[in-house]
Protein backbone atom coordinates (compact mmCIF):
# COMPACT_ATOMS: atom_id res chain seq x y z
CA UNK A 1 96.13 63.26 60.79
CA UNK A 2 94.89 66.34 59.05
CA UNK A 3 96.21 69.94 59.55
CA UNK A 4 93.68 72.81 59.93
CA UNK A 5 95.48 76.26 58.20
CA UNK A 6 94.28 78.68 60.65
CA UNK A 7 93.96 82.03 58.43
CA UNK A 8 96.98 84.61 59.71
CA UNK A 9 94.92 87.69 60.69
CA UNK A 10 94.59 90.34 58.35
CA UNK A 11 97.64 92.96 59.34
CA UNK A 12 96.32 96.67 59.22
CA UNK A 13 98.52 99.55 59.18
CA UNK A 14 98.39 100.99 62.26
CA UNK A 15 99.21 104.44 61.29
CA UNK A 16 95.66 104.48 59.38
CA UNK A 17 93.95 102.84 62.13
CA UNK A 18 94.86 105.47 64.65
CA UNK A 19 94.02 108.21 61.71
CA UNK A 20 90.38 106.77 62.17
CA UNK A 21 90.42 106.70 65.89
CA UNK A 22 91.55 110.25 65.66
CA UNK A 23 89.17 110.89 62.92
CA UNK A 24 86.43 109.82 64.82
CA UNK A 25 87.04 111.68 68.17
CA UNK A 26 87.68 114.97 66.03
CA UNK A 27 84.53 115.34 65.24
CA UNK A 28 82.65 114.13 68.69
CA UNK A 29 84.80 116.91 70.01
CA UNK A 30 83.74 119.53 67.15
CA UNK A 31 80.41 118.23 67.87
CA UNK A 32 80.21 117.99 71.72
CA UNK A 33 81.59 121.75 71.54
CA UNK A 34 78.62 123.28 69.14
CA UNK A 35 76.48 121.51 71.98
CA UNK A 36 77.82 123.51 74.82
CA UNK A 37 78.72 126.59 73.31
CA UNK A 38 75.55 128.22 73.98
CA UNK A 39 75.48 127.54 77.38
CA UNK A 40 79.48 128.63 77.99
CA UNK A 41 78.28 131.94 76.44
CA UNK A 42 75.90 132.60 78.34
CA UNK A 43 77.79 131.38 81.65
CA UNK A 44 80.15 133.70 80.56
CA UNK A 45 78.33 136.43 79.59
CA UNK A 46 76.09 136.54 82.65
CA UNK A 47 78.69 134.43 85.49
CA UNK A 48 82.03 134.86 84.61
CA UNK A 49 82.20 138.32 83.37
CA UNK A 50 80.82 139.84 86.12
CA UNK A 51 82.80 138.04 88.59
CA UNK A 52 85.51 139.52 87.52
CA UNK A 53 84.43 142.87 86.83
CA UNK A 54 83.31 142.84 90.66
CA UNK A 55 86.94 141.20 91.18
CA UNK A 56 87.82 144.89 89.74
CA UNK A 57 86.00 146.69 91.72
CA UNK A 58 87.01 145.26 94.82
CA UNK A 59 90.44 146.77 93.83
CA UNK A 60 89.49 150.12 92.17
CA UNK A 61 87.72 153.03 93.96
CA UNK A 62 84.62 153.07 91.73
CA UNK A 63 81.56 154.99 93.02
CA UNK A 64 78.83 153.54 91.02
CA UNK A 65 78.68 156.06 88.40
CA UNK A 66 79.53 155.51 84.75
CA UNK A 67 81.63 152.13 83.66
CA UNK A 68 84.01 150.78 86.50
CA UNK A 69 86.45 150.40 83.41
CA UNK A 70 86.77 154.44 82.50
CA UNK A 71 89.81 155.71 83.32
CA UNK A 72 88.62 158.40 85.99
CA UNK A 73 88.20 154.55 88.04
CA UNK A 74 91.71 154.09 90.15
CA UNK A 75 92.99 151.22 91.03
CA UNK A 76 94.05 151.25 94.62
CA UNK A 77 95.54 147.59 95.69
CA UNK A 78 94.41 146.00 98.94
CA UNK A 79 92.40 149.24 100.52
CA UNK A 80 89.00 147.94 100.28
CA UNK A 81 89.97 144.68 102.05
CA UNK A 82 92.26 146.55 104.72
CA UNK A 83 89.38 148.68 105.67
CA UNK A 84 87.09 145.72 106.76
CA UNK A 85 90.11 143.43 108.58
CA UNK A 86 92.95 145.71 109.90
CA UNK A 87 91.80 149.27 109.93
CA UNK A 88 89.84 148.92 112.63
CA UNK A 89 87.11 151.46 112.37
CA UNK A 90 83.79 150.92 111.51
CA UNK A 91 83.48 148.91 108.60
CA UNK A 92 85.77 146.92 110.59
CA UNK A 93 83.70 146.46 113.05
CA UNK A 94 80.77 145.36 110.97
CA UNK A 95 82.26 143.10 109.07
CA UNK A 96 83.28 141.51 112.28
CA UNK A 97 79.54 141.59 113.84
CA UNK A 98 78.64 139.77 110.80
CA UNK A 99 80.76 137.48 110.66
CA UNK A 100 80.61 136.64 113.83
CA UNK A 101 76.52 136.18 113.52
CA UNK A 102 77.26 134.11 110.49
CA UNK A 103 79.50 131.91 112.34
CA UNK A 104 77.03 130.75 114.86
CA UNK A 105 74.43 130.03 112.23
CA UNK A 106 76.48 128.34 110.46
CA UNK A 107 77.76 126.57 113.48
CA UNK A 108 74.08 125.68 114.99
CA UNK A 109 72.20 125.12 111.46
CA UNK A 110 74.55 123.19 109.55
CA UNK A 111 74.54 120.32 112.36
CA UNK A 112 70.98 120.65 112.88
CA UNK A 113 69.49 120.89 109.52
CA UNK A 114 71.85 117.26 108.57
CA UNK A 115 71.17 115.38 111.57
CA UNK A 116 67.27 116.55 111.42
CA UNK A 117 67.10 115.38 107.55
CA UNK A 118 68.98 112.06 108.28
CA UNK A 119 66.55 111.57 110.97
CA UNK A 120 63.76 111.93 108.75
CA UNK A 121 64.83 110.38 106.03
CA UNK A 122 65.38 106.80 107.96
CA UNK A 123 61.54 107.18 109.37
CA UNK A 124 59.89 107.85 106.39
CA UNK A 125 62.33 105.04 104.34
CA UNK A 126 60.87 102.21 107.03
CA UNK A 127 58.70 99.74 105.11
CA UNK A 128 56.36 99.34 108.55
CA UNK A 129 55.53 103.40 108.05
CA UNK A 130 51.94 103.70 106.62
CA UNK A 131 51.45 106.80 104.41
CA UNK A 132 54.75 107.15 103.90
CA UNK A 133 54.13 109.16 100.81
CA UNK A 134 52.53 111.59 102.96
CA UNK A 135 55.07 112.18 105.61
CA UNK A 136 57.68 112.45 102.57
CA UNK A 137 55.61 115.58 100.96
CA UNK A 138 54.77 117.20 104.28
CA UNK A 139 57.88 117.33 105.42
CA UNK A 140 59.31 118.66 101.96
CA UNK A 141 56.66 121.02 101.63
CA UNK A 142 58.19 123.99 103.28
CA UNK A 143 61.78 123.56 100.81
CA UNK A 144 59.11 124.94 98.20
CA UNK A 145 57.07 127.30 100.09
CA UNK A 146 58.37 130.79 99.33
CA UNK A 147 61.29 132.38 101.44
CA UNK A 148 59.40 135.62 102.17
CA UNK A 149 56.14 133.87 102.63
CA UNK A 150 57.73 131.76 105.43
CA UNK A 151 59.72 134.88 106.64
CA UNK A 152 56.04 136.53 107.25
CA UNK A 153 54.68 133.53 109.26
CA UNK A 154 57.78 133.29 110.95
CA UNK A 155 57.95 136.96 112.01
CA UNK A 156 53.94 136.37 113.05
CA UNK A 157 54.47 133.26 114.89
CA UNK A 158 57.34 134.69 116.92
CA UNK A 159 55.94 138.56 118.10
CA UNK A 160 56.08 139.45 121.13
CA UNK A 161 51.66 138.67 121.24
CA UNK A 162 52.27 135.74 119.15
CA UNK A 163 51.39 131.91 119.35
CA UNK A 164 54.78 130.92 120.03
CA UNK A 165 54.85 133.37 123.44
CA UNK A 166 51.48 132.30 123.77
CA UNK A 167 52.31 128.80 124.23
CA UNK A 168 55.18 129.37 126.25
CA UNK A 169 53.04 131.56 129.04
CA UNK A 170 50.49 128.57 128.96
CA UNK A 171 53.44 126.54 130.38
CA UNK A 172 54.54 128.88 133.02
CA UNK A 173 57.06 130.76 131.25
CA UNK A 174 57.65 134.04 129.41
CA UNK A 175 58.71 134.38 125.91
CA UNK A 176 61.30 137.14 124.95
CA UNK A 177 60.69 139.62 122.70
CA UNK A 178 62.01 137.29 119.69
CA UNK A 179 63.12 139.91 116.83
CA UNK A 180 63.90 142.70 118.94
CA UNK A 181 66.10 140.96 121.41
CA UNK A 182 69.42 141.67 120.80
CA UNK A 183 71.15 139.80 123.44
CA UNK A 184 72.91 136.62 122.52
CA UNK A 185 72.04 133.47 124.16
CA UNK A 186 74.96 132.45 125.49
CA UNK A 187 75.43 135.40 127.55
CA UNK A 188 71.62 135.03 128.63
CA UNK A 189 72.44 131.53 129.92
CA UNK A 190 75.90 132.73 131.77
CA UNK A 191 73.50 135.30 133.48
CA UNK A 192 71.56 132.99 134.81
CA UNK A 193 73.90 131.60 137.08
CA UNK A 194 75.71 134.97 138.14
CA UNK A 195 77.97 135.34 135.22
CA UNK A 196 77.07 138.94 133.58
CA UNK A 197 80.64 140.45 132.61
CA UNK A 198 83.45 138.05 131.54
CA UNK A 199 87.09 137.94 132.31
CA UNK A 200 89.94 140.84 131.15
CA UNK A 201 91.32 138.63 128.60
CA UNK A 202 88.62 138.21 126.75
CA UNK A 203 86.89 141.84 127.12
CA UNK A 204 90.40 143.26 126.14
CA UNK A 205 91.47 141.54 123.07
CA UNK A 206 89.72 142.32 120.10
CA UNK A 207 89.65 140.73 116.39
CA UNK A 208 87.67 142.62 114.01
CA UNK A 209 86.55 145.56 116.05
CA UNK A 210 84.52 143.20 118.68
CA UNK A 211 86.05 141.59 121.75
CA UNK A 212 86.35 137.57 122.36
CA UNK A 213 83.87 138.16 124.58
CA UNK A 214 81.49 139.91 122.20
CA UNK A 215 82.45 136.36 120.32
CA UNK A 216 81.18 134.35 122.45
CA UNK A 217 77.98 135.79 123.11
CA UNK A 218 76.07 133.17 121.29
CA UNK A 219 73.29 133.67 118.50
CA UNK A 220 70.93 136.87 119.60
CA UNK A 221 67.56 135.55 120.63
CA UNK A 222 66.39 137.53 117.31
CA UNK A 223 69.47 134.94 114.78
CA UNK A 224 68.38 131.92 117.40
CA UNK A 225 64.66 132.30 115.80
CA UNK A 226 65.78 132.82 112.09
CA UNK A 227 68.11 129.63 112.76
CA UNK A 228 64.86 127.42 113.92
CA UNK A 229 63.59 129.01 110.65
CA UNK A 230 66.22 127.79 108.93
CA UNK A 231 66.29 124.36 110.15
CA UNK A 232 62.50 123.82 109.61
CA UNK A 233 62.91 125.35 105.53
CA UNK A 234 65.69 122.83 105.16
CA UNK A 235 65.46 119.52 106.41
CA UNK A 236 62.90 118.51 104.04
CA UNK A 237 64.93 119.03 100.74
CA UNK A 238 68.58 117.50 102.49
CA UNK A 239 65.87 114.51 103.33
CA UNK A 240 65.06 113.61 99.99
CA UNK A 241 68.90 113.36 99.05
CA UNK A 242 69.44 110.74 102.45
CA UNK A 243 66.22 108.78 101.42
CA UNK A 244 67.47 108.30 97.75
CA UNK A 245 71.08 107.38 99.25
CA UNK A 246 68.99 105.08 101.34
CA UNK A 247 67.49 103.07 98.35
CA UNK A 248 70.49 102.05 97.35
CA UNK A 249 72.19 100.75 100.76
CA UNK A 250 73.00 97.11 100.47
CA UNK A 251 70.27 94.92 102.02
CA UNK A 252 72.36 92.19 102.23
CA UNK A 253 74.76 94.24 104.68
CA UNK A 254 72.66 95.00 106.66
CA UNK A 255 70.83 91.31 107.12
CA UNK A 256 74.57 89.76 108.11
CA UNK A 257 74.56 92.62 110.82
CA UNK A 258 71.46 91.28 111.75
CA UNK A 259 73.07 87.55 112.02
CA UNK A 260 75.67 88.96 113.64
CA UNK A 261 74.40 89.92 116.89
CA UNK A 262 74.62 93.39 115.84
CA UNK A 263 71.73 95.78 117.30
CA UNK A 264 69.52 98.63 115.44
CA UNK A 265 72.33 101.42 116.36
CA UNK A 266 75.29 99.47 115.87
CA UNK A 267 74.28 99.08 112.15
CA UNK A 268 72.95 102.19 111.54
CA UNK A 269 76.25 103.60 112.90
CA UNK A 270 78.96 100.87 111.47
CA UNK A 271 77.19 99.63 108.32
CA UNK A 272 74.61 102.26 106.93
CA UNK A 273 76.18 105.76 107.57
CA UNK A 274 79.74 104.83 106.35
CA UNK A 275 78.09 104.39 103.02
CA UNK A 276 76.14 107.50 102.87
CA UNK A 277 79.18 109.09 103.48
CA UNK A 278 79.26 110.63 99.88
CA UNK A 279 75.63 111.91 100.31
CA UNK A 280 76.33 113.87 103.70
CA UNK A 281 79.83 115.02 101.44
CA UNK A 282 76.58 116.75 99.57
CA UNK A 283 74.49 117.75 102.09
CA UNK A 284 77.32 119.53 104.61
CA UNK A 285 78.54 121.55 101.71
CA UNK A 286 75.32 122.60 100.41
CA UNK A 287 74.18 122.94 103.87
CA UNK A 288 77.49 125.38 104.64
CA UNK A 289 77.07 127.50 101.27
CA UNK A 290 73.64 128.52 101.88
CA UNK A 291 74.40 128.96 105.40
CA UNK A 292 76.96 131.19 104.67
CA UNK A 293 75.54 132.97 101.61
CA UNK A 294 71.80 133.54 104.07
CA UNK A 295 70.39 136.92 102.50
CA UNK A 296 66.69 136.70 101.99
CA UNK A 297 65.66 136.11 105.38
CA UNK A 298 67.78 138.93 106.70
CA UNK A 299 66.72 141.12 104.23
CA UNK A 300 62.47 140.91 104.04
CA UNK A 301 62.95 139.72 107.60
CA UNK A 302 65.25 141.89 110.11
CA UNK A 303 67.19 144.44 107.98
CA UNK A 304 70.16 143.48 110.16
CA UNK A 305 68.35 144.60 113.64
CA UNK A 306 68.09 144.25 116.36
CA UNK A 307 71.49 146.57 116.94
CA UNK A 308 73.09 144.53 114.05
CA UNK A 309 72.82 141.03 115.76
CA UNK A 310 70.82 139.18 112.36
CA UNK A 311 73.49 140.70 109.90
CA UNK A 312 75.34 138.36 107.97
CA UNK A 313 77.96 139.04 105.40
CA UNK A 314 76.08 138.41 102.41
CA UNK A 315 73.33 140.97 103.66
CA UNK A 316 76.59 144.07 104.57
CA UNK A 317 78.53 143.54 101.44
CA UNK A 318 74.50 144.73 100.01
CA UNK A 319 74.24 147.26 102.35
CA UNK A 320 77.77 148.59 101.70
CA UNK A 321 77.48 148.72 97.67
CA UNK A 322 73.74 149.28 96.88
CA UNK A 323 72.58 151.69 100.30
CA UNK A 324 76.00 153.61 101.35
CA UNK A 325 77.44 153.44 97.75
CA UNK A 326 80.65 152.05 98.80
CA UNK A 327 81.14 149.69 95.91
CA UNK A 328 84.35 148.68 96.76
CA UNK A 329 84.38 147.51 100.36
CA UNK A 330 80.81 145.94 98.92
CA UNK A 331 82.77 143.67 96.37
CA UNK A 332 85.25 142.70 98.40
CA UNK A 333 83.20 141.63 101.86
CA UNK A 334 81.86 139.35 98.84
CA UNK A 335 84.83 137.76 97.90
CA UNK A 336 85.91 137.21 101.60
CA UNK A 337 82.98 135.17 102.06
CA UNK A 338 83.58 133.15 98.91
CA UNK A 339 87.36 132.08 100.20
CA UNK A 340 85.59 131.37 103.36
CA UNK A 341 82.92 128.91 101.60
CA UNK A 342 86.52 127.93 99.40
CA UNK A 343 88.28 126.70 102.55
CA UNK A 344 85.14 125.30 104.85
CA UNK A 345 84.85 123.58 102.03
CA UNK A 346 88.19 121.85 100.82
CA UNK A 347 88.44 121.49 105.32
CA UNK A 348 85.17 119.59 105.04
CA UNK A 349 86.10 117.33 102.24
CA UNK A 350 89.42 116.90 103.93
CA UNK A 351 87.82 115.42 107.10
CA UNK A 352 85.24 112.83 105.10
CA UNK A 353 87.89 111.48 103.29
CA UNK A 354 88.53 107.94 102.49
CA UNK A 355 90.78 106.48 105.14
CA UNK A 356 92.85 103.38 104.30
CA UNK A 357 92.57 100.91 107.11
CA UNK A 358 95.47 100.35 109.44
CA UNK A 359 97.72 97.00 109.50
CA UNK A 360 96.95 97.10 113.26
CA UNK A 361 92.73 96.85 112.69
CA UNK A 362 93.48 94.60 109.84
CA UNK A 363 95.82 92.38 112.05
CA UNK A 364 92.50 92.08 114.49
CA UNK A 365 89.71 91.17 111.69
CA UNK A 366 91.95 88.40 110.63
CA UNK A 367 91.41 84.79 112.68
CA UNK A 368 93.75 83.84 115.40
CA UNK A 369 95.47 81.30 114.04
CA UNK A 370 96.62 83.52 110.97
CA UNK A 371 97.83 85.95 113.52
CA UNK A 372 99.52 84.04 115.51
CA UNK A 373 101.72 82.44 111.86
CA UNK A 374 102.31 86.08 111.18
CA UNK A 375 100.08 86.26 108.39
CA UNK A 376 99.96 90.04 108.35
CA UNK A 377 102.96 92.56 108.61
């Protein structure tokens, strides 16, 4: 019987070897930094500077004259911020009206715009659709029309004379007096069953200069029409980030649903959504900063009117620095509405979290017989 000398493995010093490694990455690093210093310059020339010179304003009494970092600029803590939550007079009370106007967009868009764009996105992904390439660009087509261009139609279509009031009187009805109606919908529906002043409670407590009743009024009928804008702008650009989710949903998945007995809802609902689940992550949060952050409408559409019922935050912290030259109470409305986007945000991502499945719903996917040897604990 013959031996075979295996040959011992060459020993390396590992103090040179991890010289090397670090070698190596050293200069990947020096490398991947040239790369992106260009870009951080610029972010920080043009993003990051800014932010926190407008961080300094919110905090200073600037009045737009000269540097905001001269010395004849004071800095005067939390006053800017007091005088739009607790003071209680009239920027106050805007900053309520807008708020609450931004809150029922958000609320009525936001739901709309992702369920509408889901919806879409399934039809025009089903193989029996002809011309599906079609319905895909006419749908997207007004996500890349211009803002102010769709503003114009919308303010045509929706005039008091227009074809939207037109087609309404053809069926029996008469259409309101869209952008200069500044009741709120809610309060319009109450009416119509008696209800036209609501309870003490909620006339006489107030948070941010308006009443909970105020609250509660619903969208005006002038926001309800810039929301169907909204919604209609939208859906088409949210439905090409479902449809491309969509490609890459298991087929086999779905085909043992099929086997399974299960019908078309019951795997839409159990098998597809839960693994789109990181795409509507996406599409809520994009969905809630734009909602929150809606300007260009407001501005080439409604100025704010009728009596204040289209402003939104975004559109008063403008009005507050760059018409009534109050700076200060401009920069900070802005950063209010960035820790609101902050915490919808981190609330949203808290909800569509990852789950880990309970012993009790594993217990009842496992077979009887496994159960019964107590197989799971």
């Amino acid at each position: 019987m013959t031996a075979t000398a295996t040959p011992a493995a060459p020993v390396t010093n590992p103090s040179s070897r991890r010289r090397r490694t670090s070698g190596l990455r050293r200069g990947e690093g020096v490398a991947g930094w040239i790369f992106v210093l260009p870009i951080l310059v610029i972010l920080g020339v043009f993003l990051f500077l800014p932010v926190l010179m407008a961080l300094w304003v919110s905090f200073s009494d600037w009045s737009g004259r000269g540097s905001p970092l001269s010395s004849n600029v004071s800095f005067i803590g939390l006053d800017n911020y007091a005088a739009i939550t607790v003071d209680g007079g009239l920027p106050t009370r805007d900053f309520g009206i807008a708020l609450r106007n931004n809150s029922w967009y958000v609320l009525l868009v936001v739901p709309l715009q992702t369920a509408i764009s889901l919806f879409l996105a399934v039809l025009v992904s089903r193989r029996i659709l002809r011309g599906r390439g079609f319905f895909r660009t006419a749908f997207y087509f007004p996500s890349v029309t211009s803002s102010v261009a769709i503003v114009v139609l919308w303010l045509f279509l929706f005039s008091f004379t227009g074809p939207v009031n037109a087609i309404i009187a053809a069926l029996g009805g008469e259409g309101p007096n869209w952008f200069n109606d500044p009741r709120g919908i809610v309060h319009i529906a109450l009416g119509q069953v008696g209800i036209t002043a609501g309870p003490d409670w909620l006339v006489d407590n107030r948070f941010l200069g308006i009443s909970w009743w105020e609250w509660l009024a619903g969208p005006s009928v002038a926001m309800s029409a810039l929301i169907l804008m909204a919604v209609f702008t939208t859906s088409g650009t949210f439905m090409l980030l479902f449809i491309a989710a969509l490609q890459n949903v298991g087929y086999e998945l779905t085909e043992a649903g099929m086997m399974d007995g299960a019908n078309g809802w019951q795997r839409f609902w159990r098998i597809t959504l839960p693994q789109l689940r990181p795409t509507l992550f996406t599409v809520l949060t994009l969905g809630l900063i734009g909602c929150w952050q809606v300007f260009d409408q407001i501005y080439t559409g409604t100025q704010g009117g009728p009596a204040k019922t289209t402003m939104t935050p975004a559109y008063l912290s403008y009005s507050a620095a760059f018409i009534n030259q109050d700076w200060g109470v401009g920069a900070a409305i802005a950063f209010i509405l960035f820790l609101i986007i902050i915490a919808f945000t981190i609330f949203q991502r808290w909800v569509l979290r990852e789950r880990p499945v309970s012993r009790r719903r594993i217990r009842a996917m496992l077979p009887q017989g496994y159960r019964s040897k107590g197989g799971a604990r």
